[in-house]
N, C-alpha and C. Protein backbone atom coordinates (compact mmCIF):
# COMPACT_ATOMS: atom_id res chain seq x y z
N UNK A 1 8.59 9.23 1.11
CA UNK A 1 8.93 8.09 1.94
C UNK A 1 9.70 7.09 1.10
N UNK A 2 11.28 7.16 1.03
CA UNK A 2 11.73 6.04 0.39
C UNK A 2 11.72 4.79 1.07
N UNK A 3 12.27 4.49 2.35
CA UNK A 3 12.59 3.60 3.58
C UNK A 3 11.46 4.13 4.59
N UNK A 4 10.32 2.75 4.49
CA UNK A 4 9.24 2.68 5.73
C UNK A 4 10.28 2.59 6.74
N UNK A 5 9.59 3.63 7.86
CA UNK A 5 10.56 3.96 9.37
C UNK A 5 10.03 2.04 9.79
N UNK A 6 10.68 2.75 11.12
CA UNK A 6 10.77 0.90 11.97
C UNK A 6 9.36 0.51 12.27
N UNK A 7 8.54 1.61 12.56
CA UNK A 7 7.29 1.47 12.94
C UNK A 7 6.19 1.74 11.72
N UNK A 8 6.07 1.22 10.74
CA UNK A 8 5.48 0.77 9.50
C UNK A 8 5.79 -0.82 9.23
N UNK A 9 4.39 -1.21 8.49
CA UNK A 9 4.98 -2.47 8.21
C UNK A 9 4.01 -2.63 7.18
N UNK A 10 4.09 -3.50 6.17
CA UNK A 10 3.25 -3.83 5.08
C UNK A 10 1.97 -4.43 5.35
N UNK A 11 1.21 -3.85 4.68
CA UNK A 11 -0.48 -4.31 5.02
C UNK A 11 -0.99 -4.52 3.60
N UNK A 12 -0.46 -4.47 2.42
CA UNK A 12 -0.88 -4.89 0.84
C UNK A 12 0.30 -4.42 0.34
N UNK A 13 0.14 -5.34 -0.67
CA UNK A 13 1.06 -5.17 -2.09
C UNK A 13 0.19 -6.27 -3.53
N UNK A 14 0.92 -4.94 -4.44
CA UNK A 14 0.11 -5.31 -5.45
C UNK A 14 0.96 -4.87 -6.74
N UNK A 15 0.87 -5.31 -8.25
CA UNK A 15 1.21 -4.89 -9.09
C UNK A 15 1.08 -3.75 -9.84
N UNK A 16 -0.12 -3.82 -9.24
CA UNK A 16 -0.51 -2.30 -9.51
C UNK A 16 -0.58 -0.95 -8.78
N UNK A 17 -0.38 -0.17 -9.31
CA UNK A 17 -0.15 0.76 -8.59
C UNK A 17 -1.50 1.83 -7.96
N UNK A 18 -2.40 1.75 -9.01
CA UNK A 18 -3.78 2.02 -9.28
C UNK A 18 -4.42 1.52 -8.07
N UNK A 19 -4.44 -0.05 -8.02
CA UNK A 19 -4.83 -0.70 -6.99
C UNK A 19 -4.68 -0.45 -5.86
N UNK A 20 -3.27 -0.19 -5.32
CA UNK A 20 -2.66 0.27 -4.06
C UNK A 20 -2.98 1.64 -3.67
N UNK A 21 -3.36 2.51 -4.72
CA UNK A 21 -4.10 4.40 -4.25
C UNK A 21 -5.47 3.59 -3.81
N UNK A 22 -6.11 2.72 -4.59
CA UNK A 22 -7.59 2.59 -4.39
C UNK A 22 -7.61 2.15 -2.66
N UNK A 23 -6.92 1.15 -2.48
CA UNK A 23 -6.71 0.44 -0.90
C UNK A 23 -6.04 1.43 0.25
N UNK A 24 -5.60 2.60 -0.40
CA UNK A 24 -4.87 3.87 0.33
C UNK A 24 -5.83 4.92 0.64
N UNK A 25 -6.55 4.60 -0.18
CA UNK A 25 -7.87 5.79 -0.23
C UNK A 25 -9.20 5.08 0.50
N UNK A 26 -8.90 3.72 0.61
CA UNK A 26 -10.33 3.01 1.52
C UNK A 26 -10.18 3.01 2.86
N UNK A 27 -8.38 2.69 3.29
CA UNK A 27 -8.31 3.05 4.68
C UNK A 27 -7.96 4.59 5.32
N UNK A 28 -7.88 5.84 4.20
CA UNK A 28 -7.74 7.19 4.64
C UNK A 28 -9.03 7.71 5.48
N UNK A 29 -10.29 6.50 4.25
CA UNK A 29 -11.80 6.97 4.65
C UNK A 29 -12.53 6.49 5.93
N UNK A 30 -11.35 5.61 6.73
CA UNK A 30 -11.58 5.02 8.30
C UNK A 30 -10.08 5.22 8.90
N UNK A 31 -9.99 6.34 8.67
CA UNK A 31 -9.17 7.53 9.51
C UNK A 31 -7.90 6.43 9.55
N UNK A 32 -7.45 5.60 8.94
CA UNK A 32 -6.04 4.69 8.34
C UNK A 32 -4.94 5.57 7.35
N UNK A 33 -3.83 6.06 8.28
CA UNK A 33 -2.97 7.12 7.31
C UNK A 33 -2.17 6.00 6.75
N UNK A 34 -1.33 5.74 5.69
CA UNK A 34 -1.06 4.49 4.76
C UNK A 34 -0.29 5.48 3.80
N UNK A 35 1.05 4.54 3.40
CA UNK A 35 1.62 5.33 2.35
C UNK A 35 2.24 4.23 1.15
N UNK A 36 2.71 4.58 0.14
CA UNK A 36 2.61 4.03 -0.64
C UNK A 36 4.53 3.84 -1.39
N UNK A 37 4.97 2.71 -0.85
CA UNK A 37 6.06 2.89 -1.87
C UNK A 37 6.56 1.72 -3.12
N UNK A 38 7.32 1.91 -3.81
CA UNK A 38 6.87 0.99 -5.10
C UNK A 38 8.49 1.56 -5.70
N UNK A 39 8.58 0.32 -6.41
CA UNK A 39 10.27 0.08 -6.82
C UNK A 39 10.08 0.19 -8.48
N UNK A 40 8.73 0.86 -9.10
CA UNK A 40 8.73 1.34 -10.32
C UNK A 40 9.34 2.76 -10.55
N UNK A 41 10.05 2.68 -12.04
CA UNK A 41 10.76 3.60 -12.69
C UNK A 41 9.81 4.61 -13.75
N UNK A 42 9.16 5.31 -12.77
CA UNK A 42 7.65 5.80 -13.55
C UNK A 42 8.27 6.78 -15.15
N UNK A 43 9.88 7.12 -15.05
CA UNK A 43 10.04 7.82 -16.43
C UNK A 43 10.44 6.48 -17.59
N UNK A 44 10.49 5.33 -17.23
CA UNK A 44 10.46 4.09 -18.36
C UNK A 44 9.51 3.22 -17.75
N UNK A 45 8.24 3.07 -18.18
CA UNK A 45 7.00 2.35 -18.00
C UNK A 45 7.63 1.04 -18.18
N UNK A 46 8.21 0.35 -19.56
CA UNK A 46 8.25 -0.65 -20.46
C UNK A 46 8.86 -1.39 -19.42
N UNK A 47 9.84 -0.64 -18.73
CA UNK A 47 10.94 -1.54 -18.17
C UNK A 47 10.50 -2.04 -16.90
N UNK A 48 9.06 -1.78 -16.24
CA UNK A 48 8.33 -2.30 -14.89
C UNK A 48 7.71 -3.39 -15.10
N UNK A 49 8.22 -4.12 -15.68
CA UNK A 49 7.60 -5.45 -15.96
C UNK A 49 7.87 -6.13 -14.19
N UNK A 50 6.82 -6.73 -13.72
CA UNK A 50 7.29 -7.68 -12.31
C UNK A 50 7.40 -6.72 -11.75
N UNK A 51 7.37 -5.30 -11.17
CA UNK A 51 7.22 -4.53 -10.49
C UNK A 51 6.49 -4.45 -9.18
N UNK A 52 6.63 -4.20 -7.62
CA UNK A 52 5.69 -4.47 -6.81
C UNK A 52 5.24 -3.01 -6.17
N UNK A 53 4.54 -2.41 -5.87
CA UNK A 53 4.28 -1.59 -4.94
C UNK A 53 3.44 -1.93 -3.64
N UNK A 54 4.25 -1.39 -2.53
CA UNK A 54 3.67 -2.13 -1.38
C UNK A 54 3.06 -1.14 -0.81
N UNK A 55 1.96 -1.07 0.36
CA UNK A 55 1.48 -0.02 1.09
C UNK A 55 1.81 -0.52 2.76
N UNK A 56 1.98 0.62 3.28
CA UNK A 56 2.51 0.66 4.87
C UNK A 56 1.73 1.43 5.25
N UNK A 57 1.28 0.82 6.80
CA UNK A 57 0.38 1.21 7.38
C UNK A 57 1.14 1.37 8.96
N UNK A 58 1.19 2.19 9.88
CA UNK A 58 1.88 1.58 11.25
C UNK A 58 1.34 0.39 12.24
N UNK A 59 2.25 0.48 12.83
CA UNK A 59 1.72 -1.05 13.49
C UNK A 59 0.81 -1.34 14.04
N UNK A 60 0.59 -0.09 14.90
CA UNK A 60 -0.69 -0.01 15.87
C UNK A 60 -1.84 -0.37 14.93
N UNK A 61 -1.90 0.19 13.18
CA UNK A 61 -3.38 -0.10 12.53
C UNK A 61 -3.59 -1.00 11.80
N UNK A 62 -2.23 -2.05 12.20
CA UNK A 62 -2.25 -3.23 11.22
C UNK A 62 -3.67 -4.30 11.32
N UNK A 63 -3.82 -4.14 13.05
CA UNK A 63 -4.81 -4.96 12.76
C UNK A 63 -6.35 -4.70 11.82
N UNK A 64 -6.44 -3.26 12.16
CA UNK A 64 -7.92 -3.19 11.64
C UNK A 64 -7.80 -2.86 10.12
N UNK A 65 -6.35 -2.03 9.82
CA UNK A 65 -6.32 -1.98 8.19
C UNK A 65 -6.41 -3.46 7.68
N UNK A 66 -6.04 -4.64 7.78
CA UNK A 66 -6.16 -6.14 7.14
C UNK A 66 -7.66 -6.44 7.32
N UNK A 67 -8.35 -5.80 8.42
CA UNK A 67 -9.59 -6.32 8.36
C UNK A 67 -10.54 -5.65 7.50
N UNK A 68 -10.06 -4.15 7.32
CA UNK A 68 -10.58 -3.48 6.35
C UNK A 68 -11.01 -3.97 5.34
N UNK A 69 -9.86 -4.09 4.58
CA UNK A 69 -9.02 -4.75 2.81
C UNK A 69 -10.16 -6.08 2.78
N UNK A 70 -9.64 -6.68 4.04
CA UNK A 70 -10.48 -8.43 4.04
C UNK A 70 -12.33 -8.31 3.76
N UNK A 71 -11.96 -7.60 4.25
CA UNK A 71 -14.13 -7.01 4.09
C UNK A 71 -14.37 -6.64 2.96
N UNK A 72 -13.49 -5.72 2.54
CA UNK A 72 -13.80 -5.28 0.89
C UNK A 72 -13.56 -6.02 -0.19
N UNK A 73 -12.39 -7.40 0.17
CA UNK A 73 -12.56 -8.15 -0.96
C UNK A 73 -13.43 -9.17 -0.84
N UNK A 74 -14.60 -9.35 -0.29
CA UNK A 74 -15.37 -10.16 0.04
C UNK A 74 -15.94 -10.26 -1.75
């Protein structure tokens, strides 16, 4: 997935990338399909300084994926 289609929209972003599988893997486990894209150059680490990776969720699960995330960072 380079370009989220029209019907995706961002539901987290984070610096990390680690972070964003962990939040990909909390809404897979309440049936939330979520994908992950990120503007890091994974064959030069050094040079991802300020780097973002965002996760997309479709629209229809925006609402309950934010409520998800919101519960878990309690």
């Amino acid at each position: 997935m380079n370009q989220p289609p029209d019907n995706w929209i961002v539901v987290f972003k984070s610096a990390s990338e680690y972070e964003v599988n962990i939040v990909k893997a909390m809404l897979a486990d309440n049936d939330i399909m979520a994908e992950m894209l990120s503007d890091a150059d994974h064959a030069i680490d050094a040079l991802n300084i300020n780097r973002e990776a965002a996760l997309y969720v479709h629209k229809q699960d925006l609402e309950a994926a934010t409520r998800i995330i919101k519960e878990t960072d309690r």
